[in-house]
Protein backbone atom coordinates (compact mmCIF):
# COMPACT_ATOMS: atom_id res chain seq x y z
CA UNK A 1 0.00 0.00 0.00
CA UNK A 2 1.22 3.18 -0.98
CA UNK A 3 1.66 6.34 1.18
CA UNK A 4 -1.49 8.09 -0.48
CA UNK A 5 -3.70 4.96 -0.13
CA UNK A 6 -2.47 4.43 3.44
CA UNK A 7 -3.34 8.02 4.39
CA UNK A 8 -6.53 7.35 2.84
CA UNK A 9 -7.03 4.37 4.38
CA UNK A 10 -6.23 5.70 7.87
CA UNK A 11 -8.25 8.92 7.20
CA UNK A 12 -11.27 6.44 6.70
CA UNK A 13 -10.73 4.66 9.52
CA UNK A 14 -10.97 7.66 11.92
CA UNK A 15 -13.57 8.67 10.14
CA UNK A 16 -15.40 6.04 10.65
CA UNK A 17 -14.62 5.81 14.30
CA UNK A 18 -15.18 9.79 14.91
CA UNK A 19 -18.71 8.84 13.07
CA UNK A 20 -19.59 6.13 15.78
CA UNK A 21 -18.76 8.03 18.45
CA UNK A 22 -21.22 10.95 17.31
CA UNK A 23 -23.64 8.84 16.21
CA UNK A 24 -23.48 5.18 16.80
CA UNK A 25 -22.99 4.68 13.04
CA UNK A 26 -19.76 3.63 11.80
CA UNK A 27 -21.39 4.51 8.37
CA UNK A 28 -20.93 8.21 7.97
CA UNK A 29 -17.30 7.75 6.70
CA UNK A 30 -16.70 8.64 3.22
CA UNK A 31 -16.58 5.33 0.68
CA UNK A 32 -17.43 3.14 3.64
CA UNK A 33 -19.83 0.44 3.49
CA UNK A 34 -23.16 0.80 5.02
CA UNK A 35 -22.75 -1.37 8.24
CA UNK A 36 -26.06 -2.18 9.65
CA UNK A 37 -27.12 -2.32 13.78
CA UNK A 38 -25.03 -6.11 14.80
CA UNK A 39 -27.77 -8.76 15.06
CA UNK A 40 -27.93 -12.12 15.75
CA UNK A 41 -29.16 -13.31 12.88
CA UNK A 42 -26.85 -12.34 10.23
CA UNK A 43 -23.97 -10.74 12.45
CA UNK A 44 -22.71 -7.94 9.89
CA UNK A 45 -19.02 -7.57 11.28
CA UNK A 46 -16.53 -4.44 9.44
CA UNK A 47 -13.60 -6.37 8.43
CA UNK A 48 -10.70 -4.07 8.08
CA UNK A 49 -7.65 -4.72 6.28
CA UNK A 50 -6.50 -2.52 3.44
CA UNK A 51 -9.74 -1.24 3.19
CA UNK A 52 -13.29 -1.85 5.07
CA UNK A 53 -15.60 -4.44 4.01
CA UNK A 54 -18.68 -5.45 4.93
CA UNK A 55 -18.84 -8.68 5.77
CA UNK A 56 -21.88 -11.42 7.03
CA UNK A 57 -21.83 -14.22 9.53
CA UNK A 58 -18.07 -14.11 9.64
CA UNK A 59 -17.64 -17.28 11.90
CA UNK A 60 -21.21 -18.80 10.52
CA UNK A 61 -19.33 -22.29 10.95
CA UNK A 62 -17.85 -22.03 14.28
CA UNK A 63 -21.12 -20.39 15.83
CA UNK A 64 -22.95 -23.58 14.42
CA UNK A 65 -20.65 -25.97 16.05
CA UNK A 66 -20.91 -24.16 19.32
CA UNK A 67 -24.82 -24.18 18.90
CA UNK A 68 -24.67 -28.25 18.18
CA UNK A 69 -22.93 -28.54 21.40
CA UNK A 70 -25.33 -26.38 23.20
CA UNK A 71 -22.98 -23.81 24.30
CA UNK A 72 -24.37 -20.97 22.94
């Protein structure tokens, strides 16, 4: 990643944590993916890496095991 992107990059990410501080939405970042209230049912999780991403039932698998085994 190059210095511009990176600055970018960084610049969205305090964005986006200024924005859910104000506001409880991490949303009102420029460019970033609407990111939807956390629910059980789908679990949308902001994966951030070189850039954010929306991203649904991250750990579906592992949350089903746990369920077969009754422990959550």
């Amino acid at each position: 990643m190059n210095a511009i992107k990176r600055r970018q990059f960084l610049s969205q990410i305090s964005l986006a944590a200024v924005g859910a501080a104000i506001t409880g939405k991490v949303s009102a970042a420029q460019n970033a993916p609407a990111w939807p209230t956390y629910n059980l049912k789908n679990r949308p999780t902001m994966r951030i890496r070189t850039e954010l991403k929306l991203v649904y039932n991250r750990y579906k698998t592992e949350v089903e095991m746990w369920r077969s085994l009754g422990k959550f």
